[in-house]
Protein backbone atom coordinates (compact mmCIF):
# COMPACT_ATOMS: atom_id res chain seq x y z
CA UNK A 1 -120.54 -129.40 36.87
CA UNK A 2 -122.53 -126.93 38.34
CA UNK A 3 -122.89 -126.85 42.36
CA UNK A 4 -126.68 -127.61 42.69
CA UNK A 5 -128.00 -127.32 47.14
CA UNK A 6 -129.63 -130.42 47.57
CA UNK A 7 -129.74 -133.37 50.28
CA UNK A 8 -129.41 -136.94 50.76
CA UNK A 9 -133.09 -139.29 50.24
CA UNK A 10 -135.29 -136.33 49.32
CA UNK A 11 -133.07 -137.01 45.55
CA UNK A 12 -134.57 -140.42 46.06
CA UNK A 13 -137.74 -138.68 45.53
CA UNK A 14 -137.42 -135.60 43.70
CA UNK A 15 -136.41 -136.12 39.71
CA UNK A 16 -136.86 -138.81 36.71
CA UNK A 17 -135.38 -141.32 34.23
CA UNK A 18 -134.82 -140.47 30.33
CA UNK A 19 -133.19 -143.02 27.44
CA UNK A 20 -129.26 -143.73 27.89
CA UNK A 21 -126.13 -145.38 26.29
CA UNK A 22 -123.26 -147.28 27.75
CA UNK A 23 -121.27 -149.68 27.50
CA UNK A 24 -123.28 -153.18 27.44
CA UNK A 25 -126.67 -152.03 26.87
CA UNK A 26 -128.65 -149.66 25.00
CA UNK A 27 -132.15 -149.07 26.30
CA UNK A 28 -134.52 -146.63 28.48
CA UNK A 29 -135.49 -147.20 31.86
CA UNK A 30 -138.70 -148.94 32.91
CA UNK A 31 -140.47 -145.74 33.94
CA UNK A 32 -140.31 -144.38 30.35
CA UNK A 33 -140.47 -148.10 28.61
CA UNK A 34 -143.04 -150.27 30.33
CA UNK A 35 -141.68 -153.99 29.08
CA UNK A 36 -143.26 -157.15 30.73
CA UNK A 37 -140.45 -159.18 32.47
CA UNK A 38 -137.84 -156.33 32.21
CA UNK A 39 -136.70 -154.07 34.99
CA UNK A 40 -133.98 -151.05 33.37
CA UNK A 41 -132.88 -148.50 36.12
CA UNK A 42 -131.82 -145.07 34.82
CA UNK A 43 -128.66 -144.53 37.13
CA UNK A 44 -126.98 -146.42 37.72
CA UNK A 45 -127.94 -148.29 34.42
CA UNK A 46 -128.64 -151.51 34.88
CA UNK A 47 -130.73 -154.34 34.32
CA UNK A 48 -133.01 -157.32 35.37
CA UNK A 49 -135.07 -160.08 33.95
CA UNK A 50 -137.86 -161.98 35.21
CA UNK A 51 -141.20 -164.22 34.15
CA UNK A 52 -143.46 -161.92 32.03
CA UNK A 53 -146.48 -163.19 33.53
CA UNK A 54 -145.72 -161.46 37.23
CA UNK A 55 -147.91 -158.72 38.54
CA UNK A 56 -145.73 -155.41 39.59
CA UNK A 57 -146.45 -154.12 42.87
CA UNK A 58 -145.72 -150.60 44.16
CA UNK A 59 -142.09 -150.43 46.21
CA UNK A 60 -142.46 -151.26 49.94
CA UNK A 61 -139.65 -148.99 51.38
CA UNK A 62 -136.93 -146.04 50.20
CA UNK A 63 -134.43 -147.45 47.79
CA UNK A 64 -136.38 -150.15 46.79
CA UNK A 65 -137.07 -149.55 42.92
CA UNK A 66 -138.81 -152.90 42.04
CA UNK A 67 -141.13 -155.32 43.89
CA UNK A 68 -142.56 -158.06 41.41
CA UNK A 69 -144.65 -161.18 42.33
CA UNK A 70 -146.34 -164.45 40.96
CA UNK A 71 -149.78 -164.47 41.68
CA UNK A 72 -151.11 -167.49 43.80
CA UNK A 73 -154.92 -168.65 44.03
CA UNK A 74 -156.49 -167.49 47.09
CA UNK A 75 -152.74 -167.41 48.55
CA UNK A 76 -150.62 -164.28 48.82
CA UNK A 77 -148.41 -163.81 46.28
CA UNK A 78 -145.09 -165.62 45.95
CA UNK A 79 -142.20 -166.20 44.59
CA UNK A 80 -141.05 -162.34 44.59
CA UNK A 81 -138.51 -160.30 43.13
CA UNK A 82 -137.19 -156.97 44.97
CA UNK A 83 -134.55 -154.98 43.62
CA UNK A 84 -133.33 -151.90 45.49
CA UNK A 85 -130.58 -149.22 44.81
CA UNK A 86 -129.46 -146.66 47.44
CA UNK A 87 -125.94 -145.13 48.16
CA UNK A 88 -123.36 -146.79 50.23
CA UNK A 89 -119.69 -147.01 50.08
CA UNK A 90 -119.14 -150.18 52.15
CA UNK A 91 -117.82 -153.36 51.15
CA UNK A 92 -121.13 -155.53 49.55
CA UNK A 93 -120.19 -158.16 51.70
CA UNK A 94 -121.92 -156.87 54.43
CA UNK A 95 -125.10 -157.11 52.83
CA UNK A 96 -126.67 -160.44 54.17
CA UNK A 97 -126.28 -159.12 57.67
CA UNK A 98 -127.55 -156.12 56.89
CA UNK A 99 -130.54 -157.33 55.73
CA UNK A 100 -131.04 -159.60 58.58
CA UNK A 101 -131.40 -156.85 60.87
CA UNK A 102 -133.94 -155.13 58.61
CA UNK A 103 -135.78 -158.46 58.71
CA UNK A 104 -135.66 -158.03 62.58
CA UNK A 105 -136.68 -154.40 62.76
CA UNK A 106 -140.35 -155.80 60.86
CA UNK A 107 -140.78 -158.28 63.37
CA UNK A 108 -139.82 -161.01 61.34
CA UNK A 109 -138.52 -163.86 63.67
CA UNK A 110 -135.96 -166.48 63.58
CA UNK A 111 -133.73 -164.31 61.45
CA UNK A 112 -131.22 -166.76 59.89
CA UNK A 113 -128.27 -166.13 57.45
CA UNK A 114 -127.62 -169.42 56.13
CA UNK A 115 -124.80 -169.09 54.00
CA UNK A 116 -123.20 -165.57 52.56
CA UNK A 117 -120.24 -165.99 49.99
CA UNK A 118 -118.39 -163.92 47.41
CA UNK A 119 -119.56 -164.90 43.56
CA UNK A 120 -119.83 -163.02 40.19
CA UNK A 121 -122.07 -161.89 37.73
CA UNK A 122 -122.51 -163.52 34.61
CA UNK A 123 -120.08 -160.77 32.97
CA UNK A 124 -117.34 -161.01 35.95
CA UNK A 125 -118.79 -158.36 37.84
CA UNK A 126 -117.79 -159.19 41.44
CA UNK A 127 -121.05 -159.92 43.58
CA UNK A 128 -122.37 -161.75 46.79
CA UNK A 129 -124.39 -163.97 47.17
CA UNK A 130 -126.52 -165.39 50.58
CA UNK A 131 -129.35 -166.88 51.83
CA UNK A 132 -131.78 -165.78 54.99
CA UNK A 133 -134.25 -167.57 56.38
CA UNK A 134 -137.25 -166.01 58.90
CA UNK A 135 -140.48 -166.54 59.94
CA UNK A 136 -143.60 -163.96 59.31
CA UNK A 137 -145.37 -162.49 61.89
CA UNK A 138 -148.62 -164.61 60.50
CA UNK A 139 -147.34 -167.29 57.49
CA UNK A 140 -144.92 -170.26 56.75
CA UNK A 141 -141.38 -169.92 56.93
CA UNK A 142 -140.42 -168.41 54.38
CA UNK A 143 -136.44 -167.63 52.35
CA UNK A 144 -134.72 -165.13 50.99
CA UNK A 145 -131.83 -165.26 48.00
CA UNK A 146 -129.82 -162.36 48.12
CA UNK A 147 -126.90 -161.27 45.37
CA UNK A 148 -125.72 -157.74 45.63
CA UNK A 149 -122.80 -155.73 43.69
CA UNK A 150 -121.92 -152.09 43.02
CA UNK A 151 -121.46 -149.66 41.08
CA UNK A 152 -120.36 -146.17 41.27
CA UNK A 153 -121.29 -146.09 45.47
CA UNK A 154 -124.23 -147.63 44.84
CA UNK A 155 -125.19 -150.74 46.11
CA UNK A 156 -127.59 -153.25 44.03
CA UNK A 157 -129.54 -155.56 45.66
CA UNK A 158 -131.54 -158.07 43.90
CA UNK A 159 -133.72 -160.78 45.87
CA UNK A 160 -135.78 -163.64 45.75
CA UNK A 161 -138.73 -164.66 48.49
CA UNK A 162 -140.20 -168.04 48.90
CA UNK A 163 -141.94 -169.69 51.30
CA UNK A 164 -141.14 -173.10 49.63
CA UNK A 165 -138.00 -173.82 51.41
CA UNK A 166 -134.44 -173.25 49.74
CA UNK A 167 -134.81 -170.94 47.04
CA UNK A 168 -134.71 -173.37 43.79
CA UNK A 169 -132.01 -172.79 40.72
CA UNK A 170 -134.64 -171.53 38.76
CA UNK A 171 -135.20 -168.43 40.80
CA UNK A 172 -131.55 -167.95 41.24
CA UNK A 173 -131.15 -167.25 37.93
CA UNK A 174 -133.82 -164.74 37.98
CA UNK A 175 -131.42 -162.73 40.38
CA UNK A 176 -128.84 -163.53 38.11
CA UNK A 177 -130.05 -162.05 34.92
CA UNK A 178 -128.94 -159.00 36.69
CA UNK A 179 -126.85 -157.34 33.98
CA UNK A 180 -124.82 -154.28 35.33
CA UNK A 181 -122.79 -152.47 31.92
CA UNK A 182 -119.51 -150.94 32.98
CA UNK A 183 -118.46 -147.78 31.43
CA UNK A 184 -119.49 -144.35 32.57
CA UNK A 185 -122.54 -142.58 31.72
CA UNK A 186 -121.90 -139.24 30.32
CA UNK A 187 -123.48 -135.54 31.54
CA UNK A 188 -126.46 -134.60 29.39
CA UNK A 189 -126.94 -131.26 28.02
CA UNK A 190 -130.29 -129.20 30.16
CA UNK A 191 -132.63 -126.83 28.67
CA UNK A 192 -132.00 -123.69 30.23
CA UNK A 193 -134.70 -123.20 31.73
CA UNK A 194 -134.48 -126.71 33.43
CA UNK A 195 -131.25 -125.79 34.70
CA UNK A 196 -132.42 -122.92 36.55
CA UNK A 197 -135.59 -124.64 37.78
CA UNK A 198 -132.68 -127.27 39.54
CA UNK A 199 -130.85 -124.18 40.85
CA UNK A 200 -133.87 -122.61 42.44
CA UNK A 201 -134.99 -125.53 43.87
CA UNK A 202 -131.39 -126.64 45.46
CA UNK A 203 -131.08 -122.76 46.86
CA UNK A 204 -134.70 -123.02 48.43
CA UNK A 205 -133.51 -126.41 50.22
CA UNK A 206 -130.46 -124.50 51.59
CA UNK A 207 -132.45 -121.96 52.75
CA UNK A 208 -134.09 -124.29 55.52
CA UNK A 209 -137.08 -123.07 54.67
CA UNK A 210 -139.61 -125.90 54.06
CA UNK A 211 -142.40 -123.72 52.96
CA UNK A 212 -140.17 -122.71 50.28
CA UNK A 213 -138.94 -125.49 48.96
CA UNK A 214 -142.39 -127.17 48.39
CA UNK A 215 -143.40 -124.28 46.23
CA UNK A 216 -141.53 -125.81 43.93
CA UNK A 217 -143.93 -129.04 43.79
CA UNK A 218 -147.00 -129.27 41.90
CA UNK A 219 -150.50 -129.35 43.43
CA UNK A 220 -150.84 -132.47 41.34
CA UNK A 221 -147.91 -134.09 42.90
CA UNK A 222 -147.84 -137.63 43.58
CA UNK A 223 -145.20 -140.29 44.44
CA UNK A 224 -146.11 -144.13 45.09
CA UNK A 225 -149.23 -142.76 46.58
CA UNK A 226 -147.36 -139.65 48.63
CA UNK A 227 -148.76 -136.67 47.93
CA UNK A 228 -147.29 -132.69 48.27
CA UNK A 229 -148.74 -132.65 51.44
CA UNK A 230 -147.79 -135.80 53.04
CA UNK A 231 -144.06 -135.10 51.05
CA UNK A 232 -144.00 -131.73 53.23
CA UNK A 233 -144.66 -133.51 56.32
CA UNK A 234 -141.46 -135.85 55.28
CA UNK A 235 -139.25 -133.12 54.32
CA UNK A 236 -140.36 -131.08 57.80
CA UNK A 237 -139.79 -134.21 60.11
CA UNK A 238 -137.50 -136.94 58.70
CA UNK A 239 -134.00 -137.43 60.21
CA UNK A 240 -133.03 -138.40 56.32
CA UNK A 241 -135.15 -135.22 55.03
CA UNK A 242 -132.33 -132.61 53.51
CA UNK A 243 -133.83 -130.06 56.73
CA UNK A 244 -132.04 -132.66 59.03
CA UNK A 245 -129.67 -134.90 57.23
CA UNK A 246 -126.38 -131.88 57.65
CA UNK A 247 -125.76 -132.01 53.87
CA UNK A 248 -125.07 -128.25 52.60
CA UNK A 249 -124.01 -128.33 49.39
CA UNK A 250 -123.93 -130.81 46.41
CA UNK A 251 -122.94 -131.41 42.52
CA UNK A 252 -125.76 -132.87 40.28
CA UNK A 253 -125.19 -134.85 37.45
CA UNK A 254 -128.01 -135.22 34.98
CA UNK A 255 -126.86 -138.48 32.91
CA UNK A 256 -130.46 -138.31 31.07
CA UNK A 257 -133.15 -135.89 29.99
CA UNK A 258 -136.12 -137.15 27.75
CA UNK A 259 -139.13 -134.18 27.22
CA UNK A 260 -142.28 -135.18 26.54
CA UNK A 261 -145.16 -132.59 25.79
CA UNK A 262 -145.39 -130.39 29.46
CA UNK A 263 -143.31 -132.81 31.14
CA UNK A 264 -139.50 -133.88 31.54
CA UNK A 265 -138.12 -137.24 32.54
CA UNK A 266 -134.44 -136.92 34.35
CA UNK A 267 -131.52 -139.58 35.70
CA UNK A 268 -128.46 -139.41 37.20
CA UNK A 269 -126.81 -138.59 40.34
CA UNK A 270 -125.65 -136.00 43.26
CA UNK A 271 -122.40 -135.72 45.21
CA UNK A 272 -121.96 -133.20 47.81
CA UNK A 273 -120.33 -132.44 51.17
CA UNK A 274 -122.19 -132.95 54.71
CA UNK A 275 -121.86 -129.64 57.19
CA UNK A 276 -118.76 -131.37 58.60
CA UNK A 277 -116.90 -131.30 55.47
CA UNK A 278 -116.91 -135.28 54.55
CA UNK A 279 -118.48 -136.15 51.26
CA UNK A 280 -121.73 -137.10 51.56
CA UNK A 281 -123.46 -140.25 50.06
CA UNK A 282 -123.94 -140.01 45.83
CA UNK A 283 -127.57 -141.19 45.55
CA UNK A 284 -129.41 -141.70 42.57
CA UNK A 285 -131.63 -139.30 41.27
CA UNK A 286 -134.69 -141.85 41.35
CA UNK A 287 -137.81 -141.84 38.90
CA UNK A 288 -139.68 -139.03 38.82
CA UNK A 289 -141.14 -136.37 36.63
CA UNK A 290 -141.31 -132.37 36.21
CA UNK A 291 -144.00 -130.44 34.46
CA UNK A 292 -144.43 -127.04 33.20
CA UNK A 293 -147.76 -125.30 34.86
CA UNK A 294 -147.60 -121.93 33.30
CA UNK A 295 -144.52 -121.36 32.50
CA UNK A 296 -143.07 -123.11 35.03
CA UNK A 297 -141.52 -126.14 35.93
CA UNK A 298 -142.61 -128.29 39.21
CA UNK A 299 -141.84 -131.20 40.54
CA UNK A 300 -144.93 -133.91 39.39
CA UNK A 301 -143.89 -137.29 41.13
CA UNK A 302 -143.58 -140.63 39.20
CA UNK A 303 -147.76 -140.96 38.48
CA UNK A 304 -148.48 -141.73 34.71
């Protein structure tokens, strides 16, 4: 593949999904194929089901690339379903404890793990499986279900919220409707002139320059309610922004490409090296969108 300069979470913000095949599934991903009760990521491909009736609500934090709810009468909304997807090449099993210091670090209190075990999907896949319980700032006591797996460095984590006590067998199965096809998902073939869009926008990152790179956005740009603006302000200040993260040089595989009028829809993944020489993580390239303002391609966020 062709070496592409590009860094760490900015690819959780910077490109889209597109239709795919592998083993296990055939579908497109959510962003291009709104379904009621059906979450499909683009990469890694995989799936979730959950009751048609809940209302979608925009992510909460990075990685996260689902947050779904059932609406309660003059109560806030509950059960909910999170799923998140973000690159890490530990053992899953460290999940529950992970997550119990993220709980912490919102000022959630009484941070509990109450049970954390190995299980499996419905297919095999190997998976784990716990339960947290905290308390909310303001709010009952409230539970989480957590079952996480992997795939290709990325860990998958689907879970449930309640503030009904132990989350019930019917929500469990929610989390485990999580259908994750094995197989790998093959390169897709780029316009040229999409190809050299990528190019000039990895080379502009490597450049350190930030007013560079963010000619490469649209004025139009918007991402879960961030626009170019507030997205320079990210990319000029984050510790995980690809300024500051130490990553110098990385691979990009494009796994799907679906055009559509001015704009393109793109999935897959990067691998690179950090300035040290390690490999750096392989996230996802997460849902996002280009468009062609004249003659040109720019980055247009994940708006509709």
């Amino acid at each position: 593949m062709k070496k592409l300069i590009a860094v760490s979470l900015i690819m959780a913000v910077m490109v889209a999904a597109g239709g795919c095949q592998t083993t296990g599934m055939v579908a497109k991903p959510t962003f291009l194929s709104p379904t009621p009760g059906l979450y499909v990521n683009g990469w890694p491909l995989f799936s979730v089901t959950y009751p048609k009736e809940w209302a979608v609500e925009q992510p909460l934090m990075p990685g996260m690339v689902l947050h779904t709810a059932a609406p309660r009468p003059s109560l806030p909304p509950s059960p909910s379903l999170v799923i998140a997807a973000f690159p890490n090449p530990g053992d899953v099993s460290g999940s529950a404890s992970m997550v119990a210091m993220i709980f912490g670090q919102m000022g959630r209190k009484d941070v509990k793990v109450l049970y954390d075990k190995p299980s499996k999907l419905q297919d095999g896949t190997p998976a784990q499986e716990a339960e947290i319980e905290w308390v909310p700032p303001s709010g009952p006591k409230s539970n989480t279900f957590l079952l996480a797996t992997q795939k290709d460095g990325i860990w998958i984590w689907v879970s449930m919220d309640h503030d009904q006590g132990m989350i019930a067998d019917d929500l469990k199965r929610v989390a485990y409707s999580l259908n994750v096809p094995q197989g790998k998902q093959e390169p897709a073939k780029l316009p040229p002139d999409v190809r050299e869009f990528l190019d000039k926008f990895c080379k502009d990152i490597d450049s350190g320059d930030a007013a560079k790179v963010m000619t490469n956005f649209s004025d139009r740009y918007l991402y879960n309610g961030m626009k170019k603006g507030d997205q320079e302000l990210w990319l000029r200040y984050s510790p995980y922004s690809p300024l500051t993260a130490g990553v110098t040089a990385n691979e990009v595989t494009v796994t799907m490409f679906e055009p559509q009028g001015d704009k393109a829809y793109l999935a897959g993944f990067y691998a690179g090296k950090l300035k040290s020489g390690d490999p750096s993580p392989t996230p996802p390239i997460a849902d996002n969108q280009l468009i062609k303002e004249n003659g040109e391609w720019k980055w247009y966020g994940n708006q509709r």
